[in-house]
PDB file of N, CA and C in Angstrom:
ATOM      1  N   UNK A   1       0.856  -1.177   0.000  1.00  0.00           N
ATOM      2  CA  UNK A   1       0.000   0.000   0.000  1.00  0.00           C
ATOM      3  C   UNK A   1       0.899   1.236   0.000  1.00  0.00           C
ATOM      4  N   UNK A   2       0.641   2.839  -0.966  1.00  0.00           N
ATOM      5  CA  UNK A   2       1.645   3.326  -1.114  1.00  0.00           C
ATOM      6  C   UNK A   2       0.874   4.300  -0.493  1.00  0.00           C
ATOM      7  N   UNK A   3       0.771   4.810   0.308  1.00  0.00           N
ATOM      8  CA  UNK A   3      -0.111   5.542   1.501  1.00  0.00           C
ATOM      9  C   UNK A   3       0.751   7.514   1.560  1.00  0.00           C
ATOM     10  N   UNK A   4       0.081   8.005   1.449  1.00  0.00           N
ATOM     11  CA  UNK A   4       0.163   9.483   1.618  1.00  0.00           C
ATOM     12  C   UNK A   4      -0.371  10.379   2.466  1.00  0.00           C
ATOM     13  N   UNK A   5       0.265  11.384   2.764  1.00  0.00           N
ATOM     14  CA  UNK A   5      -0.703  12.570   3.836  1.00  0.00           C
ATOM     15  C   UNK A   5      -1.395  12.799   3.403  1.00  0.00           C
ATOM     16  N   UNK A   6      -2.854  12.584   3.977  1.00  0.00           N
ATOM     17  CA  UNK A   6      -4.094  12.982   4.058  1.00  0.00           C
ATOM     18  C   UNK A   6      -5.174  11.414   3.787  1.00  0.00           C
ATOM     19  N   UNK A   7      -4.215  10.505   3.417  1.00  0.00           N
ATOM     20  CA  UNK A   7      -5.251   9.438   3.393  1.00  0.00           C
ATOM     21  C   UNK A   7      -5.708   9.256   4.473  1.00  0.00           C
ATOM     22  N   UNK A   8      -6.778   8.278   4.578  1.00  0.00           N
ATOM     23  CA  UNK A   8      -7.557   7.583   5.643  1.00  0.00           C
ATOM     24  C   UNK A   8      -7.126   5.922   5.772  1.00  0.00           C
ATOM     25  N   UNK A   9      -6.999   5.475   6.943  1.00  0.00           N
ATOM     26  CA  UNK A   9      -6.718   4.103   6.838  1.00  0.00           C
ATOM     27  C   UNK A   9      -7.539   3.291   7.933  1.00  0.00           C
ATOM     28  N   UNK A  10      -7.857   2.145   7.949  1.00  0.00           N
ATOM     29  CA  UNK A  10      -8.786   1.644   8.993  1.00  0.00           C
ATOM     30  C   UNK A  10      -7.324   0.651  10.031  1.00  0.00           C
ATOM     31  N   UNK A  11      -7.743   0.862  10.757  1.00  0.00           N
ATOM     32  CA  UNK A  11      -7.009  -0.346  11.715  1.00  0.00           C
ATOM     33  C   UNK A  11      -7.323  -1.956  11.902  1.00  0.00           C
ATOM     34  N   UNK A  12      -6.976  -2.774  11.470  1.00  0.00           N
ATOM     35  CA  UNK A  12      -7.154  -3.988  11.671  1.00  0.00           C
ATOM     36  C   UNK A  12      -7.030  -4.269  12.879  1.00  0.00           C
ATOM     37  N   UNK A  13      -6.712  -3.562  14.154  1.00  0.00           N
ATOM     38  CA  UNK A  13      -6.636  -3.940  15.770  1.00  0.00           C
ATOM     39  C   UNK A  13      -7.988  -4.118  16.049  1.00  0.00           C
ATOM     40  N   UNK A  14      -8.530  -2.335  15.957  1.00  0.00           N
ATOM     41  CA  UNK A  14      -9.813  -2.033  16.497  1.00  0.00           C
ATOM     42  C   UNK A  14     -10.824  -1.345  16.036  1.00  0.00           C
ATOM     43  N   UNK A  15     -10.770  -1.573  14.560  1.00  0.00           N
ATOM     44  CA  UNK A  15     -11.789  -0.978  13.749  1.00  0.00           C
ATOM     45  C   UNK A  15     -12.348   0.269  12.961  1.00  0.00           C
ATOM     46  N   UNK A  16     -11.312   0.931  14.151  1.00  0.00           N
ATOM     47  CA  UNK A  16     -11.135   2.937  14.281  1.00  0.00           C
ATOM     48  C   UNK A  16     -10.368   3.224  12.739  1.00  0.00           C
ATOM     49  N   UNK A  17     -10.877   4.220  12.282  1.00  0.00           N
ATOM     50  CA  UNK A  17     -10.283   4.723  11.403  1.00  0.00           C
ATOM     51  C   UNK A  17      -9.293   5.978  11.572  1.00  0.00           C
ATOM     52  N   UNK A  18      -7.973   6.221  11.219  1.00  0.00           N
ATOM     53  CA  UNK A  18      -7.307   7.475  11.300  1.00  0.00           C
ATOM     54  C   UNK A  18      -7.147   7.754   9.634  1.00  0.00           C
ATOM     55  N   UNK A  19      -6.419   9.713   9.839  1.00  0.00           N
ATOM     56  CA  UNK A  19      -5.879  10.143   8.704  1.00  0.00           C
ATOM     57  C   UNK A  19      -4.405  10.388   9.138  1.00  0.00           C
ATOM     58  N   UNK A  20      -3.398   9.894   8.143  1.00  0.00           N
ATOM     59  CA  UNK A  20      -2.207   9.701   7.959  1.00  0.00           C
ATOM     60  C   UNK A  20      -1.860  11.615   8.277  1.00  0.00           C
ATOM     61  N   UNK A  21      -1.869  12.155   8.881  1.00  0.00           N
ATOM     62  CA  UNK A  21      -1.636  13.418   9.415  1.00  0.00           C
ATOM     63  C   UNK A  21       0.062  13.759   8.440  1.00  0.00           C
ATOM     64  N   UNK A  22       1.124  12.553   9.021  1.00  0.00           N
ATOM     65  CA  UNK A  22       2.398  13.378   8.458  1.00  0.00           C
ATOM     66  C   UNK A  22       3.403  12.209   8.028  1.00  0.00           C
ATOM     67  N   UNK A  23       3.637  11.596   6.983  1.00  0.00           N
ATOM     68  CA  UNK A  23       5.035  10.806   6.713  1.00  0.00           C
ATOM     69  C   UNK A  23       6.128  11.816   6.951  1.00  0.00           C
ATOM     70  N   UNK A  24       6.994  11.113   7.587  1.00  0.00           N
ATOM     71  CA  UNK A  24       8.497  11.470   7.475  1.00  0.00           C
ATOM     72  C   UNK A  24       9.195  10.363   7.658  1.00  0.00           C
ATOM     73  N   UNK A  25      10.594  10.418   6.357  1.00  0.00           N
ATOM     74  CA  UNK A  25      11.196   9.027   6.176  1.00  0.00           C
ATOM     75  C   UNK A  25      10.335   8.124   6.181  1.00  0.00           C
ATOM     76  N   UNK A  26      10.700   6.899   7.377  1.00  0.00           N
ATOM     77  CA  UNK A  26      10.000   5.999   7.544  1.00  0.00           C
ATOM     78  C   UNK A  26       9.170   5.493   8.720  1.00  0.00           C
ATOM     79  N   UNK A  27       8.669   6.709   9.382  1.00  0.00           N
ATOM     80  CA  UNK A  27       7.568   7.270   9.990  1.00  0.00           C
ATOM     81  C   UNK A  27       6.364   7.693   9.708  1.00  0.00           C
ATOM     82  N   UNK A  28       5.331   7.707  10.416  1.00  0.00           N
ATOM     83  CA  UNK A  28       3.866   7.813   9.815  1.00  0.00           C
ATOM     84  C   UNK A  28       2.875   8.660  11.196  1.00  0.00           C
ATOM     85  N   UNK A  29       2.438   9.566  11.312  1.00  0.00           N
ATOM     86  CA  UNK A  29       1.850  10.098  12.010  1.00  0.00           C
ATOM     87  C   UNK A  29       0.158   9.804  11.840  1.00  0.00           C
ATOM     88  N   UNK A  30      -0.429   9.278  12.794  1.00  0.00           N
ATOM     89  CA  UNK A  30      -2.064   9.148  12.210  1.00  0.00           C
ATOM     90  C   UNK A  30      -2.961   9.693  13.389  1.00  0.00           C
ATOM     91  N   UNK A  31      -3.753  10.589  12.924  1.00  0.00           N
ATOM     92  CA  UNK A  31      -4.653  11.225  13.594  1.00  0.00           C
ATOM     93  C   UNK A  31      -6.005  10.547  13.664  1.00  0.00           C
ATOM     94  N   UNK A  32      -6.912   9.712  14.823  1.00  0.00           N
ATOM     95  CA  UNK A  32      -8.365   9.731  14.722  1.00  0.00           C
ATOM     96  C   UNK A  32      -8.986  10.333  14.091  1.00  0.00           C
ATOM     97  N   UNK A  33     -10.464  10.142  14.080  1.00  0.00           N
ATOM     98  CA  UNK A  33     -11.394  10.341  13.452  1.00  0.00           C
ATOM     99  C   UNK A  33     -11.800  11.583  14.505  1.00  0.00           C
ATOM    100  N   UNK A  34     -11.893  11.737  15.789  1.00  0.00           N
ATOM    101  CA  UNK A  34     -11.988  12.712  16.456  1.00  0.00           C
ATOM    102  C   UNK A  34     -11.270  13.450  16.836  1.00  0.00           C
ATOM    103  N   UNK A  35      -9.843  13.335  16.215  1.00  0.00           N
ATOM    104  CA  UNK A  35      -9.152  14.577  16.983  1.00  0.00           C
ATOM    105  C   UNK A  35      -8.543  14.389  18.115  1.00  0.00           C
ATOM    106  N   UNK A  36      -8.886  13.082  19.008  1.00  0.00           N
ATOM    107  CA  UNK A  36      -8.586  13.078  20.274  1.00  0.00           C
ATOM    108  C   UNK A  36      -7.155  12.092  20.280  1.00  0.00           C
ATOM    109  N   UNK A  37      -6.764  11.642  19.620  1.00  0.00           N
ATOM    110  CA  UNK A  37      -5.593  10.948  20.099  1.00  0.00           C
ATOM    111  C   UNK A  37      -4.255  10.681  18.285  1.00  0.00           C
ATOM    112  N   UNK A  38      -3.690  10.537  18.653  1.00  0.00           N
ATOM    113  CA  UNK A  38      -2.863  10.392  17.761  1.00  0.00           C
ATOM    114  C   UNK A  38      -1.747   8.529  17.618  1.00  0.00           C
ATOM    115  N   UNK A  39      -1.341   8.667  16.908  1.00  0.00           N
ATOM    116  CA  UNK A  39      -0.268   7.226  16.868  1.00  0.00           C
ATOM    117  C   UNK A  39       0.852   7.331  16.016  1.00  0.00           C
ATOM    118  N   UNK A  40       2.077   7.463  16.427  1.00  0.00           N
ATOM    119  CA  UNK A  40       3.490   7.291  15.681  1.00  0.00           C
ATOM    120  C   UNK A  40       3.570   5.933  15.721  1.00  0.00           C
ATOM    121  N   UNK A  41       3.849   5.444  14.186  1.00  0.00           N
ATOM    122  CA  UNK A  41       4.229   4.662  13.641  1.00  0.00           C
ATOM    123  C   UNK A  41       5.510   4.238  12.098  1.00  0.00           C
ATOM    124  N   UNK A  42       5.964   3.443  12.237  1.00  0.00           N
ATOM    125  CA  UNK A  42       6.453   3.122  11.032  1.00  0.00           C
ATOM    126  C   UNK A  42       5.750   2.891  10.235  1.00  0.00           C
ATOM    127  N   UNK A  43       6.518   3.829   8.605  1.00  0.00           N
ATOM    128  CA  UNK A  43       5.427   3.120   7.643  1.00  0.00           C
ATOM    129  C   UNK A  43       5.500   1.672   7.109  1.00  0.00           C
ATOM    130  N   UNK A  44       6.436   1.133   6.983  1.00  0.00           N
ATOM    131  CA  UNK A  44       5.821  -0.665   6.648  1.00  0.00           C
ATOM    132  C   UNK A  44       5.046  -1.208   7.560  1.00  0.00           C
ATOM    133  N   UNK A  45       4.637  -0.626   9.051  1.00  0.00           N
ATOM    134  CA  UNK A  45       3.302  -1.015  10.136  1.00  0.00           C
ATOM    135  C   UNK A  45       2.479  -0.450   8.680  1.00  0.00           C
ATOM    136  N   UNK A  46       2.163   0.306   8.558  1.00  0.00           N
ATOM    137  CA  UNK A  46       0.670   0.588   7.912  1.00  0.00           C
ATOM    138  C   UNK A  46       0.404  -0.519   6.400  1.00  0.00           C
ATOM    139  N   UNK A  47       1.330  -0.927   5.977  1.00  0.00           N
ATOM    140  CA  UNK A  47       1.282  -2.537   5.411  1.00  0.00           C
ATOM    141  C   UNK A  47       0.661  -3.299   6.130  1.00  0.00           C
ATOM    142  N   UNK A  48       1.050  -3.852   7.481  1.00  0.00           N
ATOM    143  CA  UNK A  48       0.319  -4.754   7.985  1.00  0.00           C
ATOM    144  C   UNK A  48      -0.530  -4.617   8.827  1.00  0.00           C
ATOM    145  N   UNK A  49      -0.854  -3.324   9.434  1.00  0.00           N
ATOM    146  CA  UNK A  49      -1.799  -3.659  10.296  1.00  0.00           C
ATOM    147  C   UNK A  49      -2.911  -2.101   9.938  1.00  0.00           C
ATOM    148  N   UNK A  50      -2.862  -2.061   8.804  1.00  0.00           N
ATOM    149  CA  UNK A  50      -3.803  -0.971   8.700  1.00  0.00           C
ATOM    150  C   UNK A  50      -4.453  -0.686   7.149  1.00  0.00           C
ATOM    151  N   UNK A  51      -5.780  -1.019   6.830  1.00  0.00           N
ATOM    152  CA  UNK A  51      -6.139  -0.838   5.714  1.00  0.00           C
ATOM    153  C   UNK A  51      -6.573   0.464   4.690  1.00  0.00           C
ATOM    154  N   UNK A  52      -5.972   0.718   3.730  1.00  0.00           N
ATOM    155  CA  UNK A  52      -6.284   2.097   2.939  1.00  0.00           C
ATOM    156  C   UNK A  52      -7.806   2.096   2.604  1.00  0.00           C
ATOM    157  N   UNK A  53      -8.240   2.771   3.065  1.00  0.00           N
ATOM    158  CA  UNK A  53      -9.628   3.395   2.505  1.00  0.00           C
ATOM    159  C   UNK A  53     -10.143   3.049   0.927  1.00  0.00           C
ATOM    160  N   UNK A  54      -9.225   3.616   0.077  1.00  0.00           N
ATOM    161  CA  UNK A  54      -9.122   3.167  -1.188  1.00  0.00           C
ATOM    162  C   UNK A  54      -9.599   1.705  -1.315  1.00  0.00           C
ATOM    163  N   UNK A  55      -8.427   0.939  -0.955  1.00  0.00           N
ATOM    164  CA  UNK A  55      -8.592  -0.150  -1.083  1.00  0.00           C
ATOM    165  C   UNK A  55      -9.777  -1.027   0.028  1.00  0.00           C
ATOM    166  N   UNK A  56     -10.040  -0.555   0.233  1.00  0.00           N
ATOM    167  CA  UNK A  56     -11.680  -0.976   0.950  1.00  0.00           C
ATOM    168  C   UNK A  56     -13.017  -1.004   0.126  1.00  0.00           C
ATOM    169  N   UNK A  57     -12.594   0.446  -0.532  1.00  0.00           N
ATOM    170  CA  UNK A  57     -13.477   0.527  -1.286  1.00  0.00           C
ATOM    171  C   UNK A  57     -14.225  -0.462  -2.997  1.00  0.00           C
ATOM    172  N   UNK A  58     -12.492  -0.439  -3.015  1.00  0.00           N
ATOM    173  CA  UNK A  58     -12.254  -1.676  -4.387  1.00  0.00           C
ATOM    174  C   UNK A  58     -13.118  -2.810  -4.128  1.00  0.00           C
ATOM    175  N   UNK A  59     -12.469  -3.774  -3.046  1.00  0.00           N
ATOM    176  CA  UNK A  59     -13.132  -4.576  -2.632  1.00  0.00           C
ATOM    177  C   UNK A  59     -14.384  -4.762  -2.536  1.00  0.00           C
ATOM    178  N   UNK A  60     -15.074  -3.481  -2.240  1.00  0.00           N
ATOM    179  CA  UNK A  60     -16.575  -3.788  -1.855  1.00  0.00           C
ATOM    180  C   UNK A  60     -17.327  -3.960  -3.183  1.00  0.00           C
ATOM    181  N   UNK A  61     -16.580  -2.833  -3.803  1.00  0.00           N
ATOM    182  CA  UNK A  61     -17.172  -2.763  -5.481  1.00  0.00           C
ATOM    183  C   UNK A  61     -17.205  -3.963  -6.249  1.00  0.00           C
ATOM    184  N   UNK A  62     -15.472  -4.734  -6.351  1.00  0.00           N
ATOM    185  CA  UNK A  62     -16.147  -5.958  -6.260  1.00  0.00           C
ATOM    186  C   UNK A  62     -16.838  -6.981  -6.325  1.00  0.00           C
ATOM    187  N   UNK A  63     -17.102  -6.941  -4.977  1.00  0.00           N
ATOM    188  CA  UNK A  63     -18.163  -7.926  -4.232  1.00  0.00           C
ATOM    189  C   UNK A  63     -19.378  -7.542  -4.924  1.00  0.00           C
ATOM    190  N   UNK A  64     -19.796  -5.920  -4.763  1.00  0.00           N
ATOM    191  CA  UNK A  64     -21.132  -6.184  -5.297  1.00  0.00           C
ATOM    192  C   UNK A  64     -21.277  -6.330  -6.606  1.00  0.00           C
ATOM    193  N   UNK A  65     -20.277  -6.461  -7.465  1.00  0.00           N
ATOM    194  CA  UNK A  65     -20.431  -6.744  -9.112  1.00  0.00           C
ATOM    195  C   UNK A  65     -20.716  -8.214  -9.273  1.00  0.00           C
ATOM    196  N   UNK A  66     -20.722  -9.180  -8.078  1.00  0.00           N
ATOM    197  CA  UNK A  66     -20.737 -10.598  -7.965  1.00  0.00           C
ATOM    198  C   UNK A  66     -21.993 -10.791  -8.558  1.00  0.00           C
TER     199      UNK A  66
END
C-alpha cells in the first residue's frame, strides 16, 4: 500500500479509522477520526496492520459486481 498525507486508513486492531496526518522518512503520524488521540508509527506497520480506505473501497465494489 503506497499511503500518503491525508489518506484515511482503517485499523485492523480495532476498527477505528485514522488520517495519515504526516510521513516522514520511515515514519507515519495518524490522527483519529476525532481529533482526540494520535499514533506514531512506522510506515511498513501501515502494510500490515492498517487498511487504505481506497482499497476498501475496491473490494466492496467488487463484491457487489458478484
Amino acid at each position: 500500500m503506497k499511503t500518503k498525507d491525508g489518506d484515511t486508513v482503517k485499523s485492523l486492531f480495532n476498527g477505528k479509522y485514522y488520517k495519515v496526518k504526516k510521513i516522514m522518512k520511515n515514519m507515519a503520524v495518524l490522527q483519529s477520526e476525532d481529533g482526540q488521540s494520535q499514533i506514531l508509527t512506522e510506515v511498513e506497520n501501515l502494510n500490515l496492520f492498517y487498511e487504505k480506505m481506497e482499497d476498501i473501497r475496491a473490494i466492496r465494489v467488487r463484491i457487489e459486481a458478484l
